[in-house]
N, C-alpha and C. Protein backbone atom coordinates (compact mmCIF):
# COMPACT_ATOMS: atom_id res chain seq x y z
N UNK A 1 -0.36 16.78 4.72
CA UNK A 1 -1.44 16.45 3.83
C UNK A 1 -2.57 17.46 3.99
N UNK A 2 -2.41 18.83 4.27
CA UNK A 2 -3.52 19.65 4.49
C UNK A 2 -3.55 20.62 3.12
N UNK A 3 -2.88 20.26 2.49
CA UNK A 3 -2.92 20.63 1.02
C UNK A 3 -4.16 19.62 -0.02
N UNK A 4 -5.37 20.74 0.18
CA UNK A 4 -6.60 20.43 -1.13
C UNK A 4 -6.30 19.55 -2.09
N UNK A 5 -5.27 19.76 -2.77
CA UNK A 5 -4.57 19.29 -3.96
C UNK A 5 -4.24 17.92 -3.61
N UNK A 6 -3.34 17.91 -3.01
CA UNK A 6 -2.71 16.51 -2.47
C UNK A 6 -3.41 15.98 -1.66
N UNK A 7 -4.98 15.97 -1.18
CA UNK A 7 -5.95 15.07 -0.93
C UNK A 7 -6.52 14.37 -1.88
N UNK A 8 -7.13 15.12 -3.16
CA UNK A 8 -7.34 14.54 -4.23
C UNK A 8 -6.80 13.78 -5.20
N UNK A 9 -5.68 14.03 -5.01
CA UNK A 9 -4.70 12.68 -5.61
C UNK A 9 -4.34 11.55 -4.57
N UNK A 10 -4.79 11.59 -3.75
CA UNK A 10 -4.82 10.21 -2.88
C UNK A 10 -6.28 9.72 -2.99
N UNK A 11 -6.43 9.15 -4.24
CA UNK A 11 -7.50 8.63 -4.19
C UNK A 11 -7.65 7.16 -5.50
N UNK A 12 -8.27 6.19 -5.05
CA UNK A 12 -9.16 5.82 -4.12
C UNK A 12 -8.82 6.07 -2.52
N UNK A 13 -9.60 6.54 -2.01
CA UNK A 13 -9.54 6.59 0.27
C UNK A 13 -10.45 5.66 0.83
N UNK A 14 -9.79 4.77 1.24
CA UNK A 14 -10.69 4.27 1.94
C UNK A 14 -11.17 4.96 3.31
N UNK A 15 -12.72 3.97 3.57
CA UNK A 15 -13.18 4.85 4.58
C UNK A 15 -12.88 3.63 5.60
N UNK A 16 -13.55 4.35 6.74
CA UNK A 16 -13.08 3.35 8.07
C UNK A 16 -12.72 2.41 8.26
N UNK A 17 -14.13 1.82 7.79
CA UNK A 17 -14.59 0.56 7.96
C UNK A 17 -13.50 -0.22 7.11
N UNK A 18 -13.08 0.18 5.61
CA UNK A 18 -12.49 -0.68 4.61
C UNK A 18 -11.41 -0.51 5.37
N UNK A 19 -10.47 0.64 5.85
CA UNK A 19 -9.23 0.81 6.45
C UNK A 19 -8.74 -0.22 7.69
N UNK A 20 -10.06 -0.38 8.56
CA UNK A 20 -9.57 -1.61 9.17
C UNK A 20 -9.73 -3.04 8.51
N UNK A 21 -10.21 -3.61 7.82
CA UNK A 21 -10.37 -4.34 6.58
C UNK A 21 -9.08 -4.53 6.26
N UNK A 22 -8.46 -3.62 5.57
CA UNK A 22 -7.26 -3.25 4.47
C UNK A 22 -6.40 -4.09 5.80
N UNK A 23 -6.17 -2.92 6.87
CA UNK A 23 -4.58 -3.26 7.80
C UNK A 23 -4.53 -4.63 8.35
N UNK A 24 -6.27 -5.25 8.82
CA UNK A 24 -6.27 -6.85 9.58
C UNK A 24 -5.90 -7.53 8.36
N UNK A 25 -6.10 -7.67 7.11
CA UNK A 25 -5.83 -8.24 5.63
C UNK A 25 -3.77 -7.85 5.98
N UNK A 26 -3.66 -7.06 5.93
CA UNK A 26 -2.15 -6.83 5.79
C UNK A 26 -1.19 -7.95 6.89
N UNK A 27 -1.61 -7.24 8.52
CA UNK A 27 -1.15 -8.33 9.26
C UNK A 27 -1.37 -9.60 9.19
N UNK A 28 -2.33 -10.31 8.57
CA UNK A 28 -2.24 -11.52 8.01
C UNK A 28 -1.18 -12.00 7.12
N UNK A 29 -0.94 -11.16 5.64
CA UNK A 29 -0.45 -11.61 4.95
C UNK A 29 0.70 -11.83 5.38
N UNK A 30 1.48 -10.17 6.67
CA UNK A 30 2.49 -10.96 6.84
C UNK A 30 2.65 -11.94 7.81
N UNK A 31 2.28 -12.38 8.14
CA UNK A 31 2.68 -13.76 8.99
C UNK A 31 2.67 -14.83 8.20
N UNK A 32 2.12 -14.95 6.99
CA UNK A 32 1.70 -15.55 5.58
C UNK A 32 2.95 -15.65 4.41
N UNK A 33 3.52 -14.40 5.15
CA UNK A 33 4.86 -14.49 4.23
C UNK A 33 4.21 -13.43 2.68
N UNK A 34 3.11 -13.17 2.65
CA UNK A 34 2.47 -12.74 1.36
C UNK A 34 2.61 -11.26 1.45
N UNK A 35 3.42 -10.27 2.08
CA UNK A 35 3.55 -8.66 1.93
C UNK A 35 5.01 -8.41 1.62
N UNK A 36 4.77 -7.64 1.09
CA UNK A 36 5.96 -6.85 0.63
C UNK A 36 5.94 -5.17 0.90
N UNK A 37 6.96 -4.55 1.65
CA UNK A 37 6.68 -3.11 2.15
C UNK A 37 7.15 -2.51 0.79
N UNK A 38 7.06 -1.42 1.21
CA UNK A 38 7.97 -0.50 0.13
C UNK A 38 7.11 0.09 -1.06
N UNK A 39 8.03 1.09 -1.77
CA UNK A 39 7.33 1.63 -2.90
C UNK A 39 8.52 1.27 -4.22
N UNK A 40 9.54 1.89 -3.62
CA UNK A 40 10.68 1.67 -5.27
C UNK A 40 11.52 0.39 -5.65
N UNK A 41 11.80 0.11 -6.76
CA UNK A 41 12.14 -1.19 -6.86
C UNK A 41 13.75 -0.95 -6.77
N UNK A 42 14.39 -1.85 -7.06
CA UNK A 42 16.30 -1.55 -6.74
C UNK A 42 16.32 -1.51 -5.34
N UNK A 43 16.94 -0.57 -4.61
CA UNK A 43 18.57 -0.50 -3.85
C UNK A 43 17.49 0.23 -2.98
N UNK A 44 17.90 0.12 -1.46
CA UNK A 44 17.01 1.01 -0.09
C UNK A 44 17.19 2.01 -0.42
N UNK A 45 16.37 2.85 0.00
CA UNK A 45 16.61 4.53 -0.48
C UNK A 45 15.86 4.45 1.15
N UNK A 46 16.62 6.02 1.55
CA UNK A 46 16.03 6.84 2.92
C UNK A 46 15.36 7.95 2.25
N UNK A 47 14.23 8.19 3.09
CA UNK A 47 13.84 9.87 2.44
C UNK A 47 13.30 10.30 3.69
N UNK A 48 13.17 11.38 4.06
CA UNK A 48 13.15 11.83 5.03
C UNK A 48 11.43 13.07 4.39
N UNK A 49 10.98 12.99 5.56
CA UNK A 49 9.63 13.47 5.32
C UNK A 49 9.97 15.05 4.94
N UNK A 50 9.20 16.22 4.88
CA UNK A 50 9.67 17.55 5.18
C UNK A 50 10.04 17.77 6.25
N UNK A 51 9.52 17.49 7.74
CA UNK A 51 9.85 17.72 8.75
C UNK A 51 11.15 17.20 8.91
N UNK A 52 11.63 16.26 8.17
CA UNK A 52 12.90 15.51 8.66
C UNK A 52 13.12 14.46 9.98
N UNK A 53 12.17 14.54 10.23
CA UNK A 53 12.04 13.47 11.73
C UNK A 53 11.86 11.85 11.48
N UNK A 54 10.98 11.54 10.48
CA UNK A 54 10.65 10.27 10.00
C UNK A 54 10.95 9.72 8.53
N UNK A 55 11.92 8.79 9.07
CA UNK A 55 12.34 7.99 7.76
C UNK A 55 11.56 6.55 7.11
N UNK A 56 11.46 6.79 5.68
CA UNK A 56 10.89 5.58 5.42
C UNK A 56 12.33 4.71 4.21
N UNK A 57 11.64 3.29 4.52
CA UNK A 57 12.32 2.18 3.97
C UNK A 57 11.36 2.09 2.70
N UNK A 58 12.02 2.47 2.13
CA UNK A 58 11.33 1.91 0.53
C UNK A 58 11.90 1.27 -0.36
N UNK A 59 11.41 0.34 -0.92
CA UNK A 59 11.79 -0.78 -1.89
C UNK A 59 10.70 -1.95 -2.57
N UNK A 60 10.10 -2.83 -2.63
CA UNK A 60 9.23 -3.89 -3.04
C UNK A 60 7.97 -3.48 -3.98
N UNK A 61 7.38 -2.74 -3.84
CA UNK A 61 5.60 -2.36 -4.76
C UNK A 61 5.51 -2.50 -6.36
N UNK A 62 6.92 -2.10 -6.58
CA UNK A 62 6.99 -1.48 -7.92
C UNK A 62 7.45 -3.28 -8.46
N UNK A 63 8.60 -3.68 -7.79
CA UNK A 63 9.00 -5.11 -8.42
C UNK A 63 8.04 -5.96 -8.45
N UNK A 64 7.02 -5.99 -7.05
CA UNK A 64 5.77 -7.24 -7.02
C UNK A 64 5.11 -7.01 -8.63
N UNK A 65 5.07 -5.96 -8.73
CA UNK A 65 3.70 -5.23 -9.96
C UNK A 65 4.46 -5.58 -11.53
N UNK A 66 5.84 -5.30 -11.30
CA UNK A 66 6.73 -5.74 -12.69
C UNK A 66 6.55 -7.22 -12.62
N UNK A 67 6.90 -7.78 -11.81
CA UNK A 67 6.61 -9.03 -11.68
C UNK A 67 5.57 -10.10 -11.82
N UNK A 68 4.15 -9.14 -11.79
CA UNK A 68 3.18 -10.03 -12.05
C UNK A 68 2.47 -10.48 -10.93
N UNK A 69 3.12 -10.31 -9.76
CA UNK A 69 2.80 -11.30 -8.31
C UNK A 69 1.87 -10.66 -7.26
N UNK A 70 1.73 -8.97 -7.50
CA UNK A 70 0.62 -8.54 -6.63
C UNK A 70 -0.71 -8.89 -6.98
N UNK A 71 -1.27 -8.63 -5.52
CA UNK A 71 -2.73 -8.87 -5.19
C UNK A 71 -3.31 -7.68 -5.46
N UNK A 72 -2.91 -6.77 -4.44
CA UNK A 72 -3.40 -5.68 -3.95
C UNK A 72 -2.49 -5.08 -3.47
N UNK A 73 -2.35 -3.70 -4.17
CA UNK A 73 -1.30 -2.70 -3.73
C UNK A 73 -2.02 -1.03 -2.82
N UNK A 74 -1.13 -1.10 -1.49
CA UNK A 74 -1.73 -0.38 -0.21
C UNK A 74 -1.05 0.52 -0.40
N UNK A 75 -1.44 1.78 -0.68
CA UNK A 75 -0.63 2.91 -0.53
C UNK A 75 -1.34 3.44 0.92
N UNK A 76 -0.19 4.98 1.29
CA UNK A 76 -0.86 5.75 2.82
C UNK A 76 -0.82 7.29 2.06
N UNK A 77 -2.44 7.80 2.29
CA UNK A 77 -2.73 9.26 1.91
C UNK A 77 -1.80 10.49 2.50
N UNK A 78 -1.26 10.27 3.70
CA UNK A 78 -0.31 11.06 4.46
C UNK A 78 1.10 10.66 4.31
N UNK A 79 1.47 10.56 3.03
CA UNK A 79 3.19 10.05 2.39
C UNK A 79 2.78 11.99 2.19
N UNK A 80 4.45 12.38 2.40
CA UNK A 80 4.40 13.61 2.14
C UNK A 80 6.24 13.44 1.09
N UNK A 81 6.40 14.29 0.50
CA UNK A 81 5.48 14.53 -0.84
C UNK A 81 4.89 12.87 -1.43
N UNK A 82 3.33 13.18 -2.01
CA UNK A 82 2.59 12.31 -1.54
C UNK A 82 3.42 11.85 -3.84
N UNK A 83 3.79 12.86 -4.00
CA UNK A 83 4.52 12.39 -5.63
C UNK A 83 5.14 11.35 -5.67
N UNK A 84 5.99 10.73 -4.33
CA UNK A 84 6.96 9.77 -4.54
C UNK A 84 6.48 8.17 -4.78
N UNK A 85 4.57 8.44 -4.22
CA UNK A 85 4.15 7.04 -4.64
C UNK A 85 3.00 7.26 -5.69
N UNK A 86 3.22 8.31 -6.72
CA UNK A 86 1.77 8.36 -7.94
C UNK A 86 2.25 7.90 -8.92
N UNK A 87 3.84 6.95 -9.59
CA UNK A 87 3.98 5.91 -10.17
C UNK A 87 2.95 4.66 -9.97
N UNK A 88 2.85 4.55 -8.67
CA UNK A 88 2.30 3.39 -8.44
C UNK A 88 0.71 3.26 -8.89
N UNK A 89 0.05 4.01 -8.50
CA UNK A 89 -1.95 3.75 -9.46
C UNK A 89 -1.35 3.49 -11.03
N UNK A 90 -0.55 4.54 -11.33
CA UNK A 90 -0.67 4.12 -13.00
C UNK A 90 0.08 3.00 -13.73
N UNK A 91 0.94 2.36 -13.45
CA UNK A 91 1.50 1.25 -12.95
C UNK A 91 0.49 0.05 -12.50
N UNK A 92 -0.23 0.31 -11.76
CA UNK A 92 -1.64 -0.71 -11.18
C UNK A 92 -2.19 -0.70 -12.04
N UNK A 93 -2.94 0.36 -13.13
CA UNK A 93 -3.76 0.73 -13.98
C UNK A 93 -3.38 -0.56 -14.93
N UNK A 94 -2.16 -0.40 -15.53
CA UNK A 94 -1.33 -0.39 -16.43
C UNK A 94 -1.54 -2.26 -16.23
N UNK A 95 -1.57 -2.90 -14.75
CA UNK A 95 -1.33 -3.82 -14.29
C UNK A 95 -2.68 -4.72 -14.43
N UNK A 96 -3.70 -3.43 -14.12
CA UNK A 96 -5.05 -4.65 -13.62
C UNK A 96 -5.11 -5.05 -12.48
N UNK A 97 -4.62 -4.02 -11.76
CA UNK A 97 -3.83 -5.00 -9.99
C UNK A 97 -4.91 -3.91 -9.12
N UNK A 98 -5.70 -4.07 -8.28
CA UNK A 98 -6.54 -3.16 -7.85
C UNK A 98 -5.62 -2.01 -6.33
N UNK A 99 -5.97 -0.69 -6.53
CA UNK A 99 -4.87 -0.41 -5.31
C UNK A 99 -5.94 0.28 -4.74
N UNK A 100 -5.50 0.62 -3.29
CA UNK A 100 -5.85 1.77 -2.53
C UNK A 100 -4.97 3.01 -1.65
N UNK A 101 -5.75 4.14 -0.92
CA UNK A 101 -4.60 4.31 -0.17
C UNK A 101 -5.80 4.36 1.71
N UNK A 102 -4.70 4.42 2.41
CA UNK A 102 -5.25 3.98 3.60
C UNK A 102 -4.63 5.35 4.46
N UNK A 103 -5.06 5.82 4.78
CA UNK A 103 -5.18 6.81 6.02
C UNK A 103 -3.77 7.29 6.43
N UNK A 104 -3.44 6.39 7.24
CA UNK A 104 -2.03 6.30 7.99
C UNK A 104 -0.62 5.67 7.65
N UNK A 105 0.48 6.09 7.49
CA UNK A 105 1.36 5.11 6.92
C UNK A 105 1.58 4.71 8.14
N UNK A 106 2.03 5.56 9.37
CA UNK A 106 2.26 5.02 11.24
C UNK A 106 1.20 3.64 11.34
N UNK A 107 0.18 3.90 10.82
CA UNK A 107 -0.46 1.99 11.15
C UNK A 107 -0.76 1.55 10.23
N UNK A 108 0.00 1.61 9.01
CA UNK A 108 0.42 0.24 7.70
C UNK A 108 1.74 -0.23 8.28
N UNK A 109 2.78 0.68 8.59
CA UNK A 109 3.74 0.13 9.36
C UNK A 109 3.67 -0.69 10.72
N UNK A 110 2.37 -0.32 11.22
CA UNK A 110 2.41 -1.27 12.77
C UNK A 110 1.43 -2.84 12.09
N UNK A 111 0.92 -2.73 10.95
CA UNK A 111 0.32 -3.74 10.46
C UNK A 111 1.62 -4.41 9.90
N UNK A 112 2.29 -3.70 9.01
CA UNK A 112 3.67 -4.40 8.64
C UNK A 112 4.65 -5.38 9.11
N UNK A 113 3.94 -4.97 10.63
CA UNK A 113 4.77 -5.51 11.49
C UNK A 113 5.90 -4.77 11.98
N UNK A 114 6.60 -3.71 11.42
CA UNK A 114 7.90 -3.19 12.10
C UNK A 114 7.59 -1.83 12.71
N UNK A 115 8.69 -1.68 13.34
CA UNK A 115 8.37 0.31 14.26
C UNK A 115 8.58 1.45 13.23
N UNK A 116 8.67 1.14 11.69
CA UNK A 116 8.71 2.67 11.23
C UNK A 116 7.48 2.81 10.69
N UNK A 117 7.16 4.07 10.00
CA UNK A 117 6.12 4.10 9.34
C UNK A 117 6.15 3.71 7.78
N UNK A 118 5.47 3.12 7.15
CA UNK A 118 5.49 2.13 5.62
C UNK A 118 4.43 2.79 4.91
N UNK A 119 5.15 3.06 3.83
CA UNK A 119 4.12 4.34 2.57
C UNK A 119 3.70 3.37 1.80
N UNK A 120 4.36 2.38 1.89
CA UNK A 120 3.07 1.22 0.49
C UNK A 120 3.47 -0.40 1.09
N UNK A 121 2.77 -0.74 0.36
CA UNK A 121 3.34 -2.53 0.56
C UNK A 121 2.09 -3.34 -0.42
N UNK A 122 2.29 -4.06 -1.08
CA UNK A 122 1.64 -4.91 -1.65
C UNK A 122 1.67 -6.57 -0.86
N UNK A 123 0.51 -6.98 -1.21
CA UNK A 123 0.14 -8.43 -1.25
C UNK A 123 0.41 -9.22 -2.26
N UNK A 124 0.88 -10.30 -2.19
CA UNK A 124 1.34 -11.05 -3.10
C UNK A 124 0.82 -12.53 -3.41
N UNK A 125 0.73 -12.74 -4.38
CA UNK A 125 -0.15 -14.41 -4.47
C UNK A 125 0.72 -15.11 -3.97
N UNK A 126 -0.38 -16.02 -3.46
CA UNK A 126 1.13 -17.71 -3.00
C UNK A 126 -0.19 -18.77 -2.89
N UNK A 127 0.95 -20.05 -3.56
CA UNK A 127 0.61 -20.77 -3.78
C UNK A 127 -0.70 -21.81 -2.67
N UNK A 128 -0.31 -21.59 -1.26
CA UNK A 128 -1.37 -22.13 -0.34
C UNK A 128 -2.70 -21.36 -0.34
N UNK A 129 -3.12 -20.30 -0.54
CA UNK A 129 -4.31 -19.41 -0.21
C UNK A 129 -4.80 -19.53 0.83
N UNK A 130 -4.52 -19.16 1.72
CA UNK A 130 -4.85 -19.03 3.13
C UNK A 130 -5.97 -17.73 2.87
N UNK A 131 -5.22 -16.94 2.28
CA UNK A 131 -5.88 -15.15 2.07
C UNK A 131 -6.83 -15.73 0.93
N UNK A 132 -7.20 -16.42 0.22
CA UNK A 132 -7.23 -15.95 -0.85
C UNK A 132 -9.20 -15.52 -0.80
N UNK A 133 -9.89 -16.07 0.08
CA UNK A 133 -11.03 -15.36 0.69
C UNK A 133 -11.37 -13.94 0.73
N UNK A 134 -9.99 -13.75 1.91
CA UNK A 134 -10.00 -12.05 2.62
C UNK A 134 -9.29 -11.07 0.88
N UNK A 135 -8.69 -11.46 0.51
CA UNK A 135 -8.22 -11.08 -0.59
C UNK A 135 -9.34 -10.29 -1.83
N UNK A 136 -9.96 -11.61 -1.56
CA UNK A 136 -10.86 -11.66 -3.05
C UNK A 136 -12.05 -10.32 -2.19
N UNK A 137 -12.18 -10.22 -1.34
CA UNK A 137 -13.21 -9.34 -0.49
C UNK A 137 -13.12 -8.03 -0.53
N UNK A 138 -11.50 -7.41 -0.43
CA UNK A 138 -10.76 -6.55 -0.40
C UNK A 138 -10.94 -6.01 -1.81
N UNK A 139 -10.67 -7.12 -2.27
CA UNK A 139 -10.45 -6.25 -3.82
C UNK A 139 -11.94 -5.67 -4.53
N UNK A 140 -12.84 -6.32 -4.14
CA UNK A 140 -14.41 -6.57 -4.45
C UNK A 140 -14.53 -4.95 -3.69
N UNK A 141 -14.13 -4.85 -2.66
CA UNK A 141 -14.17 -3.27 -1.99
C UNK A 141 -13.91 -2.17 -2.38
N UNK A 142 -12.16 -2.75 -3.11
CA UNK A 142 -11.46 -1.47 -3.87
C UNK A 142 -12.80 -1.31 -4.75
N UNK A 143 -13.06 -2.30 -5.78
CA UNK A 143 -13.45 -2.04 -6.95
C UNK A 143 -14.54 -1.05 -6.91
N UNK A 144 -15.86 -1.57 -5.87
CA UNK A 144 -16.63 -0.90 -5.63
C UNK A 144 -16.41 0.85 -4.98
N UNK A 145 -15.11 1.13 -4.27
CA UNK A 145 -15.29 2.54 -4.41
C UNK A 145 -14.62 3.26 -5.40
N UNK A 146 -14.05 2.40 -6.37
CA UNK A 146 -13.18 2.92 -7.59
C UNK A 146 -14.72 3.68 -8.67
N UNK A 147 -15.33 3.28 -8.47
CA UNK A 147 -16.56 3.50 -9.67
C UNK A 147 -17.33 4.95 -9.23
């Protein structure tokens, strides 16, 4: 991500403060049952970074958003090539679904809950609202650095 170019298309960024915000909101949902990892909808796909060392699991972002059921969709500014998730803002756009991207995919994945690193994951409504507080806060955040 030390490419000028491909900083500026990761944007909205959150800053610190929202980034820890964003990931304690995430580990909630999942224990909540309310996240979904992934970026492409269908069948697991592997992709392997440029370096080739780190694989991601992608699948869920795109179906929550066809579906109607996201909250809030989390992208990570350091997805390299960062192209494989810029379906997703216009798609959100398209949705009304507010997104961001967050710093690190290595700790959206440790928020995820599992040991790889996770390039997106959305929140999903459910019927108890446990989140629906931290939710509504989050999004009130996106909105405000979207402007």
């Amino acid at each position: 991500m030390s490419d000028p170019a491909s900083r500026a298309k990761a944007w909205p960024l959150a800053d610190a403060q929202l980034n820890d915000q964003i990931l304690d909101l995430v580990e909630k949902a999942t224990q909540y049952k309310q996240l979904k990892k992934g970026a492409n909808e269908g069948t697991i796909l592997i992709l392997s970074d440029r370096a080739k060392t780190e694989y991601h699991l992608i699948f869920s972002a795109t179906k929550t958003l066809n579906r109607g059921i996201a909250e809030v969709i989390i992208l990570t500014a350091d997805t390299e090539p960062l192209e494989i998730l810029l379906h997703l803002p216009l798609l959100c756009e398209e949705k009304n679904v507010p997104y961001v991207f967050v710093a690190s995919k290595a700790a959206l994945g440790r928020a995820c809950g599992v040991s790889r690193p996770v390039i997106a994951a959305s929140i999903t409504t459910n019927e108890n609202k446990e989140l629906a507080s931290a939710i509504t806060t989050v999004k009130r955040a996106i909105d405000t650095i979207m402007v």
